[in-house]
C-alpha atoms as a PDB file:
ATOM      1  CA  UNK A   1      -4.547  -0.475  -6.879  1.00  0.00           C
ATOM      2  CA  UNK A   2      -3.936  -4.107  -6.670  1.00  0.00           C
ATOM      3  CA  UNK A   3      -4.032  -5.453  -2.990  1.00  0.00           C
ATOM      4  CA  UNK A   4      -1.773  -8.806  -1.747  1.00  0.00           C
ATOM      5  CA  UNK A   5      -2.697 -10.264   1.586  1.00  0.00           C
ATOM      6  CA  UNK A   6      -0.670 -12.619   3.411  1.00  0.00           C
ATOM      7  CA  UNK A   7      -1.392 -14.059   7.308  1.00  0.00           C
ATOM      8  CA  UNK A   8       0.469 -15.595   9.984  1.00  0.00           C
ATOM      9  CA  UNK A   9       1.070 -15.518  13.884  1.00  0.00           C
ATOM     10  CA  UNK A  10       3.984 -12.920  13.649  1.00  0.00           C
ATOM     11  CA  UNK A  11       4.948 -13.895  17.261  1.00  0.00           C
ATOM     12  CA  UNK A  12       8.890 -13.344  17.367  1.00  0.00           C
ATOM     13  CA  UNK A  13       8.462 -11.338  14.712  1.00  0.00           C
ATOM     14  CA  UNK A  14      11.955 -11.475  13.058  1.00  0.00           C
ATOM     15  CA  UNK A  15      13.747 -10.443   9.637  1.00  0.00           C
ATOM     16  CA  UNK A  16      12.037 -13.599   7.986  1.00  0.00           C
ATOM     17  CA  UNK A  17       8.504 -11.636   8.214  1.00  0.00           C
ATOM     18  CA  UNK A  18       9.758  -8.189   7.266  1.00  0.00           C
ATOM     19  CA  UNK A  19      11.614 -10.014   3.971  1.00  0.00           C
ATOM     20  CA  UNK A  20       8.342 -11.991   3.460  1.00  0.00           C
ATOM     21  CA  UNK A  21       6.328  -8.140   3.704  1.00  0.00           C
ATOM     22  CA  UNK A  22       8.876  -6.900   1.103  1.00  0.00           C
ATOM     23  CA  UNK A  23       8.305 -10.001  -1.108  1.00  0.00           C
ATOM     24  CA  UNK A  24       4.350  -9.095  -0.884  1.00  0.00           C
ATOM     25  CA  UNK A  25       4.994  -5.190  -2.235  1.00  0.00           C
ATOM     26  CA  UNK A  26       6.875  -7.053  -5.516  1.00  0.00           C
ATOM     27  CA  UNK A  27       3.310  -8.670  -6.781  1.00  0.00           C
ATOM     28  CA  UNK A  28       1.072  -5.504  -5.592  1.00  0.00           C
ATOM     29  CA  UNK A  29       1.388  -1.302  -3.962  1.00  0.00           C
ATOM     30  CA  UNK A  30      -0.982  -2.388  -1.352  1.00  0.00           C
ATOM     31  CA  UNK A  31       0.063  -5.083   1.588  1.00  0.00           C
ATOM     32  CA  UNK A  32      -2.702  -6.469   3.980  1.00  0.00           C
ATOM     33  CA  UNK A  33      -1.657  -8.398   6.778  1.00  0.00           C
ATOM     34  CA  UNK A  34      -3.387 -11.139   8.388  1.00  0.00           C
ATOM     35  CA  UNK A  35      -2.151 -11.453  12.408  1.00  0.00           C
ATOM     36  CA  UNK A  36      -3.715 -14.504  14.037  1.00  0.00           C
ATOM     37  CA  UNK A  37      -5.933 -14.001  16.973  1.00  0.00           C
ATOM     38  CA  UNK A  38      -4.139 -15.010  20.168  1.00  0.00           C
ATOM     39  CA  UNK A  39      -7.275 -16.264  21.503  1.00  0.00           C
ATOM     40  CA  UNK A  40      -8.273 -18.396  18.843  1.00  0.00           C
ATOM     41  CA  UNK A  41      -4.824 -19.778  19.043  1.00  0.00           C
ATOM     42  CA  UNK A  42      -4.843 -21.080  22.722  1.00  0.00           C
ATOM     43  CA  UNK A  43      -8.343 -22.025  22.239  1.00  0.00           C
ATOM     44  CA  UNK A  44      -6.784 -25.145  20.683  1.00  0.00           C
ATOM     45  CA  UNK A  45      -3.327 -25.216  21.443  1.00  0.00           C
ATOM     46  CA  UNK A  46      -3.831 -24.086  25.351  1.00  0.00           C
ATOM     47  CA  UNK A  47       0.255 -24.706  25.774  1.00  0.00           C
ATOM     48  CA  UNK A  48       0.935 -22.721  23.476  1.00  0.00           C
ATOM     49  CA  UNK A  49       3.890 -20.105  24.298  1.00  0.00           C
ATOM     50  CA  UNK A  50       2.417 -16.674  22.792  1.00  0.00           C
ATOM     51  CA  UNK A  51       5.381 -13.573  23.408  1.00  0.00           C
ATOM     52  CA  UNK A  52       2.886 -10.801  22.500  1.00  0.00           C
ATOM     53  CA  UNK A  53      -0.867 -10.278  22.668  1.00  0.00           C
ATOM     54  CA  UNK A  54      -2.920 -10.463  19.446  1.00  0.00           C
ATOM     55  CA  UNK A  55      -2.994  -6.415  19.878  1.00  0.00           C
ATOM     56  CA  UNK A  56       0.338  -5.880  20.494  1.00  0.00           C
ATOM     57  CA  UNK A  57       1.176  -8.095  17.675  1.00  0.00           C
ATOM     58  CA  UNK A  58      -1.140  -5.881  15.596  1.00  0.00           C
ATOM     59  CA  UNK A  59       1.192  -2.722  16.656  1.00  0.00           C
ATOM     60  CA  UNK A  60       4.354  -3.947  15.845  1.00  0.00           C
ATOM     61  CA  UNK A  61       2.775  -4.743  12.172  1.00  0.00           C
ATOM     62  CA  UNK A  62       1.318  -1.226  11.817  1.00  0.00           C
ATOM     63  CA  UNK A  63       4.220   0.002  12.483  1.00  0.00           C
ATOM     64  CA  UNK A  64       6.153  -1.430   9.465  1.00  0.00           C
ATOM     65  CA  UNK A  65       6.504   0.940   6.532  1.00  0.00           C
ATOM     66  CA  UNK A  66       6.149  -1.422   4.635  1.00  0.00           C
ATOM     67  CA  UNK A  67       2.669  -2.367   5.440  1.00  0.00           C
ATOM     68  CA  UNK A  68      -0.542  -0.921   4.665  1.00  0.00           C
ATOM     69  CA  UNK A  69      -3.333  -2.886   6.610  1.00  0.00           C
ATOM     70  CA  UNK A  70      -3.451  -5.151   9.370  1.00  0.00           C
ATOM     71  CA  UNK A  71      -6.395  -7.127  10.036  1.00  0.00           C
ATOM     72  CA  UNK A  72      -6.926  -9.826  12.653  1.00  0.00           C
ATOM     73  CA  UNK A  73      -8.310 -13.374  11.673  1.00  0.00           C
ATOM     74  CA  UNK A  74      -8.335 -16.990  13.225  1.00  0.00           C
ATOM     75  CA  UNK A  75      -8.087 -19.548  11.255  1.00  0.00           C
ATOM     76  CA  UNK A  76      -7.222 -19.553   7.842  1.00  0.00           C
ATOM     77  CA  UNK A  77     -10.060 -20.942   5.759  1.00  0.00           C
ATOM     78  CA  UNK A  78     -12.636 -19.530   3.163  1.00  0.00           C
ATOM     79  CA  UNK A  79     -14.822 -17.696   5.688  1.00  0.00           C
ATOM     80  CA  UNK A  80     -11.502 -15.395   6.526  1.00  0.00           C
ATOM     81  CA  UNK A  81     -10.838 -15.065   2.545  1.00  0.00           C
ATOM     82  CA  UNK A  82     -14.287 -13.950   1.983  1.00  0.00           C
ATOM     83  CA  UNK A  83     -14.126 -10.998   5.041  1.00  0.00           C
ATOM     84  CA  UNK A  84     -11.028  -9.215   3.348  1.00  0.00           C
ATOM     85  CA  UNK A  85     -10.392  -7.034   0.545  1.00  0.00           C
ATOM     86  CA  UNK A  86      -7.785  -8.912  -1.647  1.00  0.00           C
ATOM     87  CA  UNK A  87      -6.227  -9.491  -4.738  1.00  0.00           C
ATOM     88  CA  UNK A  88      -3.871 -11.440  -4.696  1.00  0.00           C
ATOM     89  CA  UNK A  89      -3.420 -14.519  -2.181  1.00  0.00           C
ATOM     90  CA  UNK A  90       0.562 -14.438  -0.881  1.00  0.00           C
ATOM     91  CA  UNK A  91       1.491 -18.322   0.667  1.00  0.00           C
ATOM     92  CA  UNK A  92       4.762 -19.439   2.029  1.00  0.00           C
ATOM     93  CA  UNK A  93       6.499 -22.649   0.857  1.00  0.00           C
ATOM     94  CA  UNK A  94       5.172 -23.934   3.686  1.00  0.00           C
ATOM     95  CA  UNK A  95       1.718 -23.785   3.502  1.00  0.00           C
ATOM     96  CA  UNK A  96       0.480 -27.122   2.328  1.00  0.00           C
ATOM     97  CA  UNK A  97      -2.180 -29.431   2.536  1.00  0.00           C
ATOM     98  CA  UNK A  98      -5.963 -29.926   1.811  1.00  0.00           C
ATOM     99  CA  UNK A  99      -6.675 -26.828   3.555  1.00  0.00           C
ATOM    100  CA  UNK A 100      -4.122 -24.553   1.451  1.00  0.00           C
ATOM    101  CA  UNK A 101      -5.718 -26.295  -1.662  1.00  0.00           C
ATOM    102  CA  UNK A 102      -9.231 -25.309  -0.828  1.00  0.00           C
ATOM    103  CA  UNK A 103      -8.171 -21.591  -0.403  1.00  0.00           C
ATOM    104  CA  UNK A 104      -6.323 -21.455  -3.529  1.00  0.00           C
ATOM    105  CA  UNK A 105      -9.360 -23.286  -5.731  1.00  0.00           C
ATOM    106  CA  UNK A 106     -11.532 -20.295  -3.700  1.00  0.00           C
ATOM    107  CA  UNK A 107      -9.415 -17.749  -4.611  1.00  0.00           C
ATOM    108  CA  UNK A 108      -9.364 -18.727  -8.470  1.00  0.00           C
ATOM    109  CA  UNK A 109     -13.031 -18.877  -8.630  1.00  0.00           C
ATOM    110  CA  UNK A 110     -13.543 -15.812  -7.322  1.00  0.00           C
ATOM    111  CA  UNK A 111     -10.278 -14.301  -9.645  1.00  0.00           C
ATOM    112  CA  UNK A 112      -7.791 -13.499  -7.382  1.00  0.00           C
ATOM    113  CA  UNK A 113      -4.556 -15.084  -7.674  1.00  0.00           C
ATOM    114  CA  UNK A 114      -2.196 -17.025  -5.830  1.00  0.00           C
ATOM    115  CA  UNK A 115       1.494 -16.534  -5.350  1.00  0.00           C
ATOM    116  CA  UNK A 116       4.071 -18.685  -3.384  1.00  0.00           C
ATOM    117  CA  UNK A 117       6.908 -16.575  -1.860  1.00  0.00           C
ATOM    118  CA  UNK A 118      10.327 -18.249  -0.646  1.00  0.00           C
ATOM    119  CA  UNK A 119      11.002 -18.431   3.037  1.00  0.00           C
ATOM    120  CA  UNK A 120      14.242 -16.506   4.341  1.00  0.00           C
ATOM    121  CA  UNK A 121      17.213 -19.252   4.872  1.00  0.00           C
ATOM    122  CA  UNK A 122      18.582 -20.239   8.084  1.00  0.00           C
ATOM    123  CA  UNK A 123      15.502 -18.320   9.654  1.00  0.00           C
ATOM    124  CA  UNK A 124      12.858 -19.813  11.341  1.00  0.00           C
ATOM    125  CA  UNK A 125      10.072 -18.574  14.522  1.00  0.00           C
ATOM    126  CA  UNK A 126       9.926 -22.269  16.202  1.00  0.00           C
ATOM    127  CA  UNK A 127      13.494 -22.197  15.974  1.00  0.00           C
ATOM    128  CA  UNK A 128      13.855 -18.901  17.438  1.00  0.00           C
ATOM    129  CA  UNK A 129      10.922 -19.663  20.612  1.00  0.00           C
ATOM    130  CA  UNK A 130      12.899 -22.827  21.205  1.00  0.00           C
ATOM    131  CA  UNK A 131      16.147 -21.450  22.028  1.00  0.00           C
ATOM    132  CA  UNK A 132      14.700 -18.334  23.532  1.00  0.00           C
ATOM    133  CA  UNK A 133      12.879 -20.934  25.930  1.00  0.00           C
ATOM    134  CA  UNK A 134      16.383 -23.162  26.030  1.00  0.00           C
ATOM    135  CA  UNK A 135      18.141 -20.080  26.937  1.00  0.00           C
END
């Protein structure tokens, strides 16, 4: 059984997520999702407009068809990566930067591969929170 994970804040969770859950089952049977700790988030963003608690977050995940696993981390880094069972490493077109090179050069030395997965068009959660908060 080969095993993608992919993470995120899945706050407004919308049909961008669920299409980027489907993407995941393409490369592997088994889908592990990452949900970002609420905590952790306001810890360093303390304005920070969270909709749903880390756990509810977590519920509306589980209850996806779709996905297998939920699992709750808090910053994505290495010492998440090394805590979950994994195959293959599922980033957005988004995720840039030192930090998303230093988890893919991890995940290649430890042989588990990296795919990039297209973003929905026209779809977008800060786009959604800030004309939910326009209103």
């Amino acid at each position: 059984m080969t095993k993608i994970l992919t993470f995120g804040v899945y706050d407004y969770f919308h049909l961008g997520h669920l299409r980027l859950f489907k993407q995941c089952k393409e490369h592997a049977d088994y889908l592990v999702v990452a949900v970002q700790d609420g905590d952790y988030i306001l810890k360093y963003k303390p304005d920070a407009k969270i909709l749903y608690s880390t756990a509810e977050r977590v519920e509306i995940i589980e209850a996806l068809r779709v996905v297998d696993e939920v699992v709750v981390y808090q910053t994505v880094g290495v010492a998440a990566l090394e805590k979950i069972d994994f195959d293959i490493l599922a980033l957005g077109e988004d995720h840039v930067g030192e930090r998303f090179d230093e988890i893919t050069a991890w995940c290649r030395r430890h042989g588990k591969s990296v795919v990039r997965l297209k973003r929905t068009p026209g779809i977008a959660s800060s786009e959604i929170k800030n004309s939910l908060m326009r209103g």
